[in-house]
Protein backbone atom coordinates (compact mmCIF):
# COMPACT_ATOMS: atom_id res chain seq x y z
CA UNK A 1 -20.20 118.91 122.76
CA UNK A 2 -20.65 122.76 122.50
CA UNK A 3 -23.05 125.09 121.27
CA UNK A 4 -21.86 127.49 118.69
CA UNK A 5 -22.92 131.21 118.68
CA UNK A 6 -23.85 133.12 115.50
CA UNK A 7 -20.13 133.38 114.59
CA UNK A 8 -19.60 129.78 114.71
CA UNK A 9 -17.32 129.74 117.84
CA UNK A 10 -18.25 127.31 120.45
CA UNK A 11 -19.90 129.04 123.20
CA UNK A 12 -18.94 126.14 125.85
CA UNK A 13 -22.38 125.52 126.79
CA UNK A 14 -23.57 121.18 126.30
CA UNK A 15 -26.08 120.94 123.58
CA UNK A 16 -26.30 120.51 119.34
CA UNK A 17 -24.06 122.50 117.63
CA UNK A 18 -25.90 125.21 116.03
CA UNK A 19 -24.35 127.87 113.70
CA UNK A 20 -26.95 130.06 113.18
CA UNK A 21 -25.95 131.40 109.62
CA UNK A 22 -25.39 127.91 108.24
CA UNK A 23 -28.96 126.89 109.62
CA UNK A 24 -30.31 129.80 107.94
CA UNK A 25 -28.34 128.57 104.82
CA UNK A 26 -29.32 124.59 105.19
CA UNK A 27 -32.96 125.67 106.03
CA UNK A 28 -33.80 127.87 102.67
CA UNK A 29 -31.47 125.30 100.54
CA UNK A 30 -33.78 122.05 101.97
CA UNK A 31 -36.59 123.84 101.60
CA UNK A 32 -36.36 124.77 97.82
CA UNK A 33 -35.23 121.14 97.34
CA UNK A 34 -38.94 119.94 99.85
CA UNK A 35 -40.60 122.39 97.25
CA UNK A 36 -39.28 120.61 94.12
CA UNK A 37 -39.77 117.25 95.56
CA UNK A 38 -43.44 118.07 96.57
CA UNK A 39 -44.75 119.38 93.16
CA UNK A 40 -46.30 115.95 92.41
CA UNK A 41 -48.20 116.34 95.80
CA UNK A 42 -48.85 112.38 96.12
CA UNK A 43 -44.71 113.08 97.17
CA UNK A 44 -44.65 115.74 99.89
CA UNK A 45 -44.84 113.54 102.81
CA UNK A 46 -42.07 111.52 101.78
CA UNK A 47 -40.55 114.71 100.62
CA UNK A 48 -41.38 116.81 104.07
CA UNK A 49 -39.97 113.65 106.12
CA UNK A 50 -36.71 113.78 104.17
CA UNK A 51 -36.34 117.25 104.73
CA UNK A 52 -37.56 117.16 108.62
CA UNK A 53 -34.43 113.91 108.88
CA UNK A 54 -31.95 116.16 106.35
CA UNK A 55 -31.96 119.51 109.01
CA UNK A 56 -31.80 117.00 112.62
CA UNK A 57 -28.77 115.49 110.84
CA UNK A 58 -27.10 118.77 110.13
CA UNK A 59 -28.27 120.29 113.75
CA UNK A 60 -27.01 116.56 115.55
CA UNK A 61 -23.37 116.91 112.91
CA UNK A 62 -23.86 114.22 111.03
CA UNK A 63 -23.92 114.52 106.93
CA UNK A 64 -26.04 117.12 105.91
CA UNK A 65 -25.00 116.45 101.97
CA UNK A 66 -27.89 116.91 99.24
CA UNK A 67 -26.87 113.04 98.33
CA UNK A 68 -28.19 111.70 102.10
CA UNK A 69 -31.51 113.83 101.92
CA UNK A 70 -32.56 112.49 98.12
CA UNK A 71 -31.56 108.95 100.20
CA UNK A 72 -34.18 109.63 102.80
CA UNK A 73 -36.51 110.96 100.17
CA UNK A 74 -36.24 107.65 98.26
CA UNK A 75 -36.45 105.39 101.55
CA UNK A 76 -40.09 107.42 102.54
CA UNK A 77 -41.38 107.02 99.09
CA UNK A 78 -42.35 103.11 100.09
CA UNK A 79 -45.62 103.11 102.19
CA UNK A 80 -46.03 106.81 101.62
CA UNK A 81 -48.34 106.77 98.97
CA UNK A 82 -51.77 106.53 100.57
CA UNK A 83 -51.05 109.45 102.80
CA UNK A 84 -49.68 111.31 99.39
CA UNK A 85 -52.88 110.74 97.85
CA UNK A 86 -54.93 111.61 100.71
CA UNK A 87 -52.61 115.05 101.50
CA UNK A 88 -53.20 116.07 97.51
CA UNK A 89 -56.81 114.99 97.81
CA UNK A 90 -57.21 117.33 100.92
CA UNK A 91 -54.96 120.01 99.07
CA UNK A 92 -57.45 120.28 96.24
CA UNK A 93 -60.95 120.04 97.94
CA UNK A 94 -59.54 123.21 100.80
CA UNK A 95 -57.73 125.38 97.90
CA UNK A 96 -61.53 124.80 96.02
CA UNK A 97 -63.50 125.69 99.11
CA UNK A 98 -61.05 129.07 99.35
CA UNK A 99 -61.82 129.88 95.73
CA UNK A 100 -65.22 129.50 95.69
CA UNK A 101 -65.38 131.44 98.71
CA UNK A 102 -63.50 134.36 97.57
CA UNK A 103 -65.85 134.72 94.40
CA UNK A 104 -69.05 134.26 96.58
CA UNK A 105 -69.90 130.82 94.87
CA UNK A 106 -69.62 128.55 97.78
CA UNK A 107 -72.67 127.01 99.60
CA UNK A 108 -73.29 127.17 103.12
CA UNK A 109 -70.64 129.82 103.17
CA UNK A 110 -70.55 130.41 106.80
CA UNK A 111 -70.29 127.36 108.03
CA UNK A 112 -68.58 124.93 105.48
CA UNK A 113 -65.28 128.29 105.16
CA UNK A 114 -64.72 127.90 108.92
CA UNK A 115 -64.66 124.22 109.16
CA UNK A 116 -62.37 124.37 105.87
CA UNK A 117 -60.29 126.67 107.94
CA UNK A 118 -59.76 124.46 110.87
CA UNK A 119 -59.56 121.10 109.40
CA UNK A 120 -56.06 122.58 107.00
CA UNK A 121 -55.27 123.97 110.19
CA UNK A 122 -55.69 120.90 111.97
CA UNK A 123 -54.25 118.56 108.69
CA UNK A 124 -51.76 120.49 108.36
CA UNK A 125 -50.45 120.16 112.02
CA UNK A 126 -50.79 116.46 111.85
CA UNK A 127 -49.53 116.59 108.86
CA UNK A 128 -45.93 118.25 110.02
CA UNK A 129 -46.08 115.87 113.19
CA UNK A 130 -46.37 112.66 110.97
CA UNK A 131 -42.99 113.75 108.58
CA UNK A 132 -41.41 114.77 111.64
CA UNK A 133 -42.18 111.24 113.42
CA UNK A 134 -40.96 109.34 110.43
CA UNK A 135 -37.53 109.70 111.04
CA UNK A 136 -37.51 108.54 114.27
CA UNK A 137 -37.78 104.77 112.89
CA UNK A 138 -34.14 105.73 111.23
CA UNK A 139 -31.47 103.74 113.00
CA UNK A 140 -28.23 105.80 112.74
CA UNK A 141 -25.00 103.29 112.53
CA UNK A 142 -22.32 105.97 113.94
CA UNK A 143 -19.89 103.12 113.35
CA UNK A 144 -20.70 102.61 109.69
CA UNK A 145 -21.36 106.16 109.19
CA UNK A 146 -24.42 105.96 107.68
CA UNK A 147 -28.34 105.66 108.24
CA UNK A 148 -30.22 102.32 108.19
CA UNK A 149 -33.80 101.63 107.60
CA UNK A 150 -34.41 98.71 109.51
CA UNK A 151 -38.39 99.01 109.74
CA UNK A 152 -40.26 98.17 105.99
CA UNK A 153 -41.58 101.58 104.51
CA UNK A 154 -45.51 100.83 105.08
CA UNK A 155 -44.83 100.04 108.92
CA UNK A 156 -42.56 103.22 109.70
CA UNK A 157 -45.58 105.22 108.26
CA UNK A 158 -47.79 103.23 110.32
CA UNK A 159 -46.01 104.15 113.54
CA UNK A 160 -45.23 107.54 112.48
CA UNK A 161 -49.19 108.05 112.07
CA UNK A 162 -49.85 106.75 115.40
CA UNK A 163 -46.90 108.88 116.69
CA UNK A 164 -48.47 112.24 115.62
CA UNK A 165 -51.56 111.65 116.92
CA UNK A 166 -50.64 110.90 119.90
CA UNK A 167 -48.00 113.84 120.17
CA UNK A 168 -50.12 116.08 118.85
CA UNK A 169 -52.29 115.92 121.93
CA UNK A 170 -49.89 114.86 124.48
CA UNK A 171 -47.29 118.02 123.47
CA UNK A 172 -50.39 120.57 122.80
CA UNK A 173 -47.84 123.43 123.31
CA UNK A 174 -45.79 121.76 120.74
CA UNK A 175 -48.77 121.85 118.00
CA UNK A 176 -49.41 125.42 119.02
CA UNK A 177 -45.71 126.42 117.71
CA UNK A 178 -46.53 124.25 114.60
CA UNK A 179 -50.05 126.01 114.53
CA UNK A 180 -48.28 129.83 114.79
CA UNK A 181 -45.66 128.43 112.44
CA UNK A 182 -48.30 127.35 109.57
CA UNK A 183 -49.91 130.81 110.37
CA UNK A 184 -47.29 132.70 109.46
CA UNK A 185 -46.21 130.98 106.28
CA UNK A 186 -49.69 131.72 105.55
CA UNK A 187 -48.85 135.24 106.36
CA UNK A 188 -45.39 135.90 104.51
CA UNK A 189 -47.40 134.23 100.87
CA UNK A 190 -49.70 136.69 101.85
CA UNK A 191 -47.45 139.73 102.05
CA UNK A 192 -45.31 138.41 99.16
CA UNK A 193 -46.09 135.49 96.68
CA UNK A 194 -43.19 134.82 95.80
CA UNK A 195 -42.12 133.67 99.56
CA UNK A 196 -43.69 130.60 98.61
CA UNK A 197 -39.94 129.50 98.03
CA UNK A 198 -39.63 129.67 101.67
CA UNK A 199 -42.19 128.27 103.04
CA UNK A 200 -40.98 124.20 102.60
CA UNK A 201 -38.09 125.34 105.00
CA UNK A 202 -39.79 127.06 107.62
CA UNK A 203 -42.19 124.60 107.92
CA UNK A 204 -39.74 121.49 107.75
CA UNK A 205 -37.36 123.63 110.48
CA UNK A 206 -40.27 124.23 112.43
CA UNK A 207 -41.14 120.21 112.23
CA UNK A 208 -37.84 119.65 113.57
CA UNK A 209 -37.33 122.21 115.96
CA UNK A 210 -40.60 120.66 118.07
CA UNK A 211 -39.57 117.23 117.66
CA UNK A 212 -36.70 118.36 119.23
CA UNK A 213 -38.11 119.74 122.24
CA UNK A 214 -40.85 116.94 122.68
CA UNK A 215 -37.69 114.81 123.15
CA UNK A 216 -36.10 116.74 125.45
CA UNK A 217 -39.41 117.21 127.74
CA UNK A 218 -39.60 113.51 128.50
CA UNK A 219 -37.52 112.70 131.11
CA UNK A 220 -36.53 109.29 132.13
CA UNK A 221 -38.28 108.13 135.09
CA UNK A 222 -36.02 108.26 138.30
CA UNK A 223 -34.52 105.26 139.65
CA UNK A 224 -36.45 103.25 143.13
CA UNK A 225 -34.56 103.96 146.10
């Protein structure tokens, strides 16, 4: 297999196929759909894993279709509700502490804003990590041509959990990128609200994109002589 340049001709080279305009494309197109699916909140981890599995499919080509991601989206929903309710939970007590902050209102100011600060930081790291991880309990059937769920919803979450935590510290680089990645979503909101639109697929390409290279930096241990 070849990677492709920007034009979409194969530049020879082993690795995932990668056409850089069509990523562009599939990235801002998953990420509106991430955005639509995440409105309830108690749904964006199932909807950030489906979008995480929906761009490794269409970087690995294999069906990329907007019929296989709302598949994936209804195969997290199982199992992913007490981490929903927990994410919106956390969503509404940091987007409080911001508020009251801004208006001068919030008690303890300097210390309770900073630890705000770093625990979204941190959450939202983990949080990335964990919809990333979830995916990797997806059997793909390259026979059958199609993804299999094999492991029961509440387990896969269970292992994706433990998966993140452990990633997160063993591939601190890795949360660094995710770190500088949920920094400058931050940033582009910032500059212009209306990049919220965005965001979902930055985020969920950025998910990917580490998972990716976490893979790739463990190597398989060499054989005894």
């Amino acid at each position: 297999m070849s990677t492709m340049n920007a034009t979409g001709k194969s530049s020879g080279n082993p690795g995932i196929p990668v056409n850089r305009f069509a990523l562009f494309a599939e990235t801002i197109l998953a990420g509106v759909i991430v955005l639509l699916l995440s409105i309830p909140l108690v749904t964006a981890p199932a909807a950030y894993a489906a979008g995480v599995a929906h761009l490794e499919r269409h970087l690995s080509g294999r069906d990329d279709s907007l019929r296989s991601l709302w598949g994936n989206f209804r195969r997290a929903l199982p199992g992913s509700w007490k981490m929903g309710i927990t994410t919106a939970a956390a969503a509404v007590v940091i987007v409080l502490n911001l508020l009251l902050a801004l208006v001068g209102q919030l008690p303890g100011r300097a210390a309770i804003l900073p630890a705000t600060l770093i625990l979204a930081a941190a959450g939202a790291v983990l949080f990335l990590r964990i919809a990333a991880n979830w995916s990797g309990a997806v059997t793909w059937d390259g026979d059958a041509g199609r993804e299999t769920a094999d492991v029961p919803g509440p387990q896969r979450w269970a292992a994706a959990y433990a998966g993140a935590k452990a990633d997160s510290l063993r591939d601190w680089s890795g949360s660094l990128l995710l770190l500088a990645a949920v920094f400058m979503a931050v940033v582009f909101v910032w500059m212009l609200q209306a990049l919220f639109v965005i965001v979902p697929g930055t985020l969920v390409l950025a998910a990917a994109g580490i998972k990716i290279r976490s893979h790739r930096q463990v190597k398989p241990p060499r054989p005894l002589r």
